[in-house]
N, C-alpha and C. Protein backbone atom coordinates (compact mmCIF):
# COMPACT_ATOMS: atom_id res chain seq x y z
N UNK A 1 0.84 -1.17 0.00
CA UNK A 1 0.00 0.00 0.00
C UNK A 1 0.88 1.24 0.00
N UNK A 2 0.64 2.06 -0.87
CA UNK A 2 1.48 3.58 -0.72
C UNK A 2 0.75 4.52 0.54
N UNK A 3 2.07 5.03 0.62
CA UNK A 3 1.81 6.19 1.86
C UNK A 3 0.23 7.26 1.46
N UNK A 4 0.09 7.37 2.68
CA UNK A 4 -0.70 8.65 2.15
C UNK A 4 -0.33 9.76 1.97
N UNK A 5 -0.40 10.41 1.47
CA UNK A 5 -0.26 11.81 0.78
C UNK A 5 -1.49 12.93 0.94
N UNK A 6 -0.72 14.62 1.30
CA UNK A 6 -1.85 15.14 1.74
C UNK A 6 -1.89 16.78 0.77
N UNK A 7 -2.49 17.40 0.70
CA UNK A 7 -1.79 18.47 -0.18
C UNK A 7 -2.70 19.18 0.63
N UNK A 8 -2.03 20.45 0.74
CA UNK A 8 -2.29 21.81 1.49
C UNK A 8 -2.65 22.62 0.57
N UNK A 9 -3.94 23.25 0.72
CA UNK A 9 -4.41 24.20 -0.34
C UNK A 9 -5.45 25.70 0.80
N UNK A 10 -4.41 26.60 0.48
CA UNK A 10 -5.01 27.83 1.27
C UNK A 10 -6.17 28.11 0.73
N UNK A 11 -6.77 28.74 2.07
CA UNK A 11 -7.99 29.07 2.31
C UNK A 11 -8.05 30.38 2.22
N UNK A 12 -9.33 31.29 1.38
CA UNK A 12 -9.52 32.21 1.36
C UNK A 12 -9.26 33.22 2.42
N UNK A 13 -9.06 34.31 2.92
CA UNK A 13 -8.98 35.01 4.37
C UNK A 13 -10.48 35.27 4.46
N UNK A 14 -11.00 35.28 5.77
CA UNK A 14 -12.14 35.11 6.32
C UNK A 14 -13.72 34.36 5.64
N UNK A 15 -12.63 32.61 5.15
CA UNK A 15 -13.40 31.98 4.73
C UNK A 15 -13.11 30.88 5.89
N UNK A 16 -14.23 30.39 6.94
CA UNK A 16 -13.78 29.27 7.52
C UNK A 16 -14.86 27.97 7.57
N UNK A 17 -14.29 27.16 6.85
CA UNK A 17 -15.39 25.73 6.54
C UNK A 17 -15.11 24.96 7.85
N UNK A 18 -16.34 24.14 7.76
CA UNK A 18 -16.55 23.72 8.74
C UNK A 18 -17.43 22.31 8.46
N UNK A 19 -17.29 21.37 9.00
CA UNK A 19 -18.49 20.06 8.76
C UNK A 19 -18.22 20.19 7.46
N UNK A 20 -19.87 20.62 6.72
CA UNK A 20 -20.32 19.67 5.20
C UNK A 20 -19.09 20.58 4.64
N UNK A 21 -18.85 21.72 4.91
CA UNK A 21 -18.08 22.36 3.92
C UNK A 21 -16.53 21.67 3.63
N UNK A 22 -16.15 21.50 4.75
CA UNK A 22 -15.05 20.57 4.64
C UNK A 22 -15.00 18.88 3.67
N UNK A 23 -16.23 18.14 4.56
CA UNK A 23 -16.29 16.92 3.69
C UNK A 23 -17.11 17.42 2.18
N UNK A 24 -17.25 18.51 2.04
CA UNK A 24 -17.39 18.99 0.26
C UNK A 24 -16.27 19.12 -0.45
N UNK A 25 -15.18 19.88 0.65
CA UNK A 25 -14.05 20.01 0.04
C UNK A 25 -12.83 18.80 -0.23
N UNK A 26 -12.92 18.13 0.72
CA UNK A 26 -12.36 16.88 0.61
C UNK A 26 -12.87 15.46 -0.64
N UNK A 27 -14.22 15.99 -0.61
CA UNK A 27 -15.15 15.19 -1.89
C UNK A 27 -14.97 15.79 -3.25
N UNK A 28 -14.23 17.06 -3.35
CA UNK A 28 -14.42 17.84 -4.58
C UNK A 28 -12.61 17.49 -4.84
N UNK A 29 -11.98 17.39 -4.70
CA UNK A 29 -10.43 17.02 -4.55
C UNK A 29 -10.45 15.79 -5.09
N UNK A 30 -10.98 14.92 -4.16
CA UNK A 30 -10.93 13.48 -4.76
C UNK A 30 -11.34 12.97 -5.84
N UNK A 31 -12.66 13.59 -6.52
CA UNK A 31 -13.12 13.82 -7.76
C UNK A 31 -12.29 14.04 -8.87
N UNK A 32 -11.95 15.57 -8.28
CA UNK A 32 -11.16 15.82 -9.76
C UNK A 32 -9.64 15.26 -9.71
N UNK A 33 -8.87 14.53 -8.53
CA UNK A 33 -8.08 13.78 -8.57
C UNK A 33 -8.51 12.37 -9.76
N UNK A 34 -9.20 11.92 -9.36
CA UNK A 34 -9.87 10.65 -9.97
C UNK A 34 -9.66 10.85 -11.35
N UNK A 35 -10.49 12.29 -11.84
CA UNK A 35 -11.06 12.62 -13.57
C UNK A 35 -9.37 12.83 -14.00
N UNK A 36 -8.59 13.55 -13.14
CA UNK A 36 -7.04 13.64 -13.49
C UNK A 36 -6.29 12.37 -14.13
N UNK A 37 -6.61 11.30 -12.97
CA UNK A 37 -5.58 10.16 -13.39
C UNK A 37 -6.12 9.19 -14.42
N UNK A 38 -7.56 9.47 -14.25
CA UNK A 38 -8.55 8.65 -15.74
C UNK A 38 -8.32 9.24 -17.00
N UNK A 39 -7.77 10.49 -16.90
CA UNK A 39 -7.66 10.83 -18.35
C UNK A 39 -6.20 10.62 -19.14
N UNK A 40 -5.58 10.27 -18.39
CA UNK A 40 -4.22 9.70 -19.12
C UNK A 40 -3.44 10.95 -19.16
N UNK A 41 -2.46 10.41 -19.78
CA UNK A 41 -1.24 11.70 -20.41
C UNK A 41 -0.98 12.22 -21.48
N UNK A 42 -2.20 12.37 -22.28
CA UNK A 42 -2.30 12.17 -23.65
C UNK A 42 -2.32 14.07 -24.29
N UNK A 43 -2.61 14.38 -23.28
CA UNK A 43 -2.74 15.80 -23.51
C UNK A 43 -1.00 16.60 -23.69
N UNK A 44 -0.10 15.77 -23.02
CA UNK A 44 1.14 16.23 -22.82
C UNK A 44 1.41 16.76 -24.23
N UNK A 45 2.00 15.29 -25.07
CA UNK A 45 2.30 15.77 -26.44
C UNK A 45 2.10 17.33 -27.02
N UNK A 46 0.40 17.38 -26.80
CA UNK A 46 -0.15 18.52 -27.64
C UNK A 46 0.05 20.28 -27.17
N UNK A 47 0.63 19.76 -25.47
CA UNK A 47 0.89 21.02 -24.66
C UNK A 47 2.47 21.21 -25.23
N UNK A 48 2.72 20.20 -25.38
CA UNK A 48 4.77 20.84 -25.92
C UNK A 48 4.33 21.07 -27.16
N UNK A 49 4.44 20.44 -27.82
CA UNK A 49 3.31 20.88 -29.44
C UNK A 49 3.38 22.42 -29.59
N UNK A 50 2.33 23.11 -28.93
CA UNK A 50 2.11 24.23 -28.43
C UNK A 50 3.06 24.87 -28.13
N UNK A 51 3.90 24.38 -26.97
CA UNK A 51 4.67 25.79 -26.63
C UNK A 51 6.05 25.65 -27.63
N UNK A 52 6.42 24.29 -28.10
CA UNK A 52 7.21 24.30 -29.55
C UNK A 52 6.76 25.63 -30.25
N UNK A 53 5.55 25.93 -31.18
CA UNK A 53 5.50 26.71 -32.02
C UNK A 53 5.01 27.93 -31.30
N UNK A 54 5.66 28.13 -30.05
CA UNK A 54 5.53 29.55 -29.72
C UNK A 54 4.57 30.09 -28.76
N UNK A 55 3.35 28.89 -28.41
CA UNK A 55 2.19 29.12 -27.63
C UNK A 55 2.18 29.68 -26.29
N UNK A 56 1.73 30.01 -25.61
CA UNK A 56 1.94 29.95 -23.58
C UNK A 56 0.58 29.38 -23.65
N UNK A 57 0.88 28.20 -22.67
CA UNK A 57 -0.55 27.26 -22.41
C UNK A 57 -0.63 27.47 -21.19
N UNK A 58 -2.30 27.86 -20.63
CA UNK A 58 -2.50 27.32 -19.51
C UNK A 58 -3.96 26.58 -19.78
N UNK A 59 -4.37 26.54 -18.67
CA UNK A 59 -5.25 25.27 -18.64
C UNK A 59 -6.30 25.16 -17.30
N UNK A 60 -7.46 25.31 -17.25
CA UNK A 60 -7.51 24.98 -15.77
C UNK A 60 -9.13 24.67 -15.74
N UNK A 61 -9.85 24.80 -14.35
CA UNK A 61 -10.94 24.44 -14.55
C UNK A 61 -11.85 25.93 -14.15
N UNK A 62 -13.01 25.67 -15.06
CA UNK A 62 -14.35 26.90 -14.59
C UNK A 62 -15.39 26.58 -14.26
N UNK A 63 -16.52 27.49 -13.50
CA UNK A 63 -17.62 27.23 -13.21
C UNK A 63 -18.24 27.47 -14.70
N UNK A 64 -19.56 26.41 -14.57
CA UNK A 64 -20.21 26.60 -16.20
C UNK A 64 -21.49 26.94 -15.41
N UNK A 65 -22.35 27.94 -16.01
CA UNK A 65 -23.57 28.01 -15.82
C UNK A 65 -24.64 27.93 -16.91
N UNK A 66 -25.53 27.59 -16.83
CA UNK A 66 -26.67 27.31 -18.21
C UNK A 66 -28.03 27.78 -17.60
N UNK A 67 -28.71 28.33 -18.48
CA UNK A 67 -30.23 28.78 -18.23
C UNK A 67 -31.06 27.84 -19.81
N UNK A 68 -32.27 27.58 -19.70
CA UNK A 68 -32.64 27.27 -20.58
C UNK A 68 -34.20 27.85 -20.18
N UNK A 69 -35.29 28.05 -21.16
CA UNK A 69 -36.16 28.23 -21.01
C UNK A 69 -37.17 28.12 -22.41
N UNK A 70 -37.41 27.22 -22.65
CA UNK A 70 -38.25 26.51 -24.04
C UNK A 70 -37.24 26.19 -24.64
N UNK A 71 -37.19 27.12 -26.02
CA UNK A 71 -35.93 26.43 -26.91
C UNK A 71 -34.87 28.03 -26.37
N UNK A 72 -34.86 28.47 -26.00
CA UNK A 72 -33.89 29.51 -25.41
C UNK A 72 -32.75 29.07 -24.51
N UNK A 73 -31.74 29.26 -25.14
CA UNK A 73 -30.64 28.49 -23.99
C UNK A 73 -29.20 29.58 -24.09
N UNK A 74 -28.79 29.86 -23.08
CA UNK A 74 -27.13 30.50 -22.71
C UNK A 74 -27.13 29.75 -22.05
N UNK A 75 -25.25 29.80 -21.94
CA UNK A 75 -24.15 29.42 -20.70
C UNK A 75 -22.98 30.94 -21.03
N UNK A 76 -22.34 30.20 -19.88
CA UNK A 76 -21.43 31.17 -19.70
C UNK A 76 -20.53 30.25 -18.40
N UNK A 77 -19.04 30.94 -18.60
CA UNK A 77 -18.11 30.33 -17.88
C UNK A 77 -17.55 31.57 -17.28
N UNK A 78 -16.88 31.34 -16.39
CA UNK A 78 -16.19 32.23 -14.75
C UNK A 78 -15.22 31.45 -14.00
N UNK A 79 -14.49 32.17 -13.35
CA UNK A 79 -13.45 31.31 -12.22
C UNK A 79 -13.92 31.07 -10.96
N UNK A 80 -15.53 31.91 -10.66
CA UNK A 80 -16.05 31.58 -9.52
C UNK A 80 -17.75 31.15 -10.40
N UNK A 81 -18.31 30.73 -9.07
CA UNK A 81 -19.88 30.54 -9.57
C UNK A 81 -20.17 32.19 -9.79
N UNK A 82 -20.00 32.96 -8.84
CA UNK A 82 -20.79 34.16 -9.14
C UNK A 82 -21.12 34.75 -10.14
N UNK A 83 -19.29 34.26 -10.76
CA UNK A 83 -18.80 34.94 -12.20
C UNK A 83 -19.61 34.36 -13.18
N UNK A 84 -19.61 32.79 -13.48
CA UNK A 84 -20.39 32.63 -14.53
C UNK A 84 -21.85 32.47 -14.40
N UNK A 85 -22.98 33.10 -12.92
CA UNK A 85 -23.96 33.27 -12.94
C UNK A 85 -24.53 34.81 -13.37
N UNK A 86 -23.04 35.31 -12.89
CA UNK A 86 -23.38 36.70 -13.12
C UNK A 86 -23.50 37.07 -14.90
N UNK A 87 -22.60 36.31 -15.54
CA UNK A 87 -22.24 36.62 -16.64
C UNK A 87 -23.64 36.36 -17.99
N UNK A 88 -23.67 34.82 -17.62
CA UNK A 88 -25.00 34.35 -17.97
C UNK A 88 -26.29 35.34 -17.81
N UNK A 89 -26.22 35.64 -16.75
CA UNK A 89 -27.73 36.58 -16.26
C UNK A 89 -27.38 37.59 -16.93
N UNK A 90 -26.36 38.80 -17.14
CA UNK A 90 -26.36 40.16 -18.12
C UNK A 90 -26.33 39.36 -19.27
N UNK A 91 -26.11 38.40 -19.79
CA UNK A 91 -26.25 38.11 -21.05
C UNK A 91 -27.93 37.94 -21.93
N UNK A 92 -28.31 37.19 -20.62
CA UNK A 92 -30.14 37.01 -20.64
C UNK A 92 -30.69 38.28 -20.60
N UNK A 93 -30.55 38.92 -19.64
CA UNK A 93 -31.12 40.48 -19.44
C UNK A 93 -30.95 41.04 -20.80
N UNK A 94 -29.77 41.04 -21.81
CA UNK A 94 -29.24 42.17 -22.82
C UNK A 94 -29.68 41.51 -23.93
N UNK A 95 -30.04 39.86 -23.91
CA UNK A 95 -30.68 39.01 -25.31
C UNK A 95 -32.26 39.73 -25.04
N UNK A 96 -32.64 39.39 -23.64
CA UNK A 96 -34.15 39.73 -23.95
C UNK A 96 -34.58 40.48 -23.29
N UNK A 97 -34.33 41.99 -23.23
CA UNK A 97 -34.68 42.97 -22.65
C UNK A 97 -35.95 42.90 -23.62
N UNK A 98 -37.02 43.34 -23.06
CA UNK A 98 -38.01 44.04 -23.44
C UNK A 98 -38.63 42.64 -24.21
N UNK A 99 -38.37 41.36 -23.97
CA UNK A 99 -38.74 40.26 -24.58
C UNK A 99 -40.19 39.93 -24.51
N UNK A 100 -41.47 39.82 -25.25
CA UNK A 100 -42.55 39.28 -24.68
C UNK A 100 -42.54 37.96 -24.99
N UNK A 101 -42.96 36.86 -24.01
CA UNK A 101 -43.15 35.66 -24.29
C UNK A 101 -44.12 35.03 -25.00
């Protein structure tokens, strides 16, 4: 059996979890640990690839948000939820201002 291993990841300033928030955070780690090692190394190649012909890669993950309403549909992406709820919603507001249904 391998050791365990623990990784330290700072906490916002005057953010303090507690209970569910913690076993959320510990459940949300292990997840995207999991989706990490299931997806192989296949992406490597295409990241040197990239910075071969000059690229700067980064890479990371976002909140996605989606509204749908009949056949009407946005999303929108952010680095927080707020961001891509916020973003989504001025987008809805500015598609259908003055919209009658």
């Amino acid at each position: 059996m391998q050791p365990r291993r623990i990784l330290e990841v700072p906490i916002p300033d005057g953010v303090e979890p507690k209970g569910d928030d913690l076993e959320l955070l510990k459940a949300v780690f292990q997840a995207l640990t999991a989706l990490r090692v299931s997806q192989g190394r296949d992406w490597l190649p295409k990241v040197k690839e990239l910075e071969k012909d000059g690229w700067t890669v980064r890479w990371g993950l976002v909140w996605q948000a989606e509204v749908k309403r009949g056949e009407e549909y946005e999303q929108a992406t952010g680095r927080t939820l707020d961001e891509a709820l916020g973003s989504v919603s001025q987008t809805v507001a500015a598609e259908f201002a003055g919209h009658v249904p």
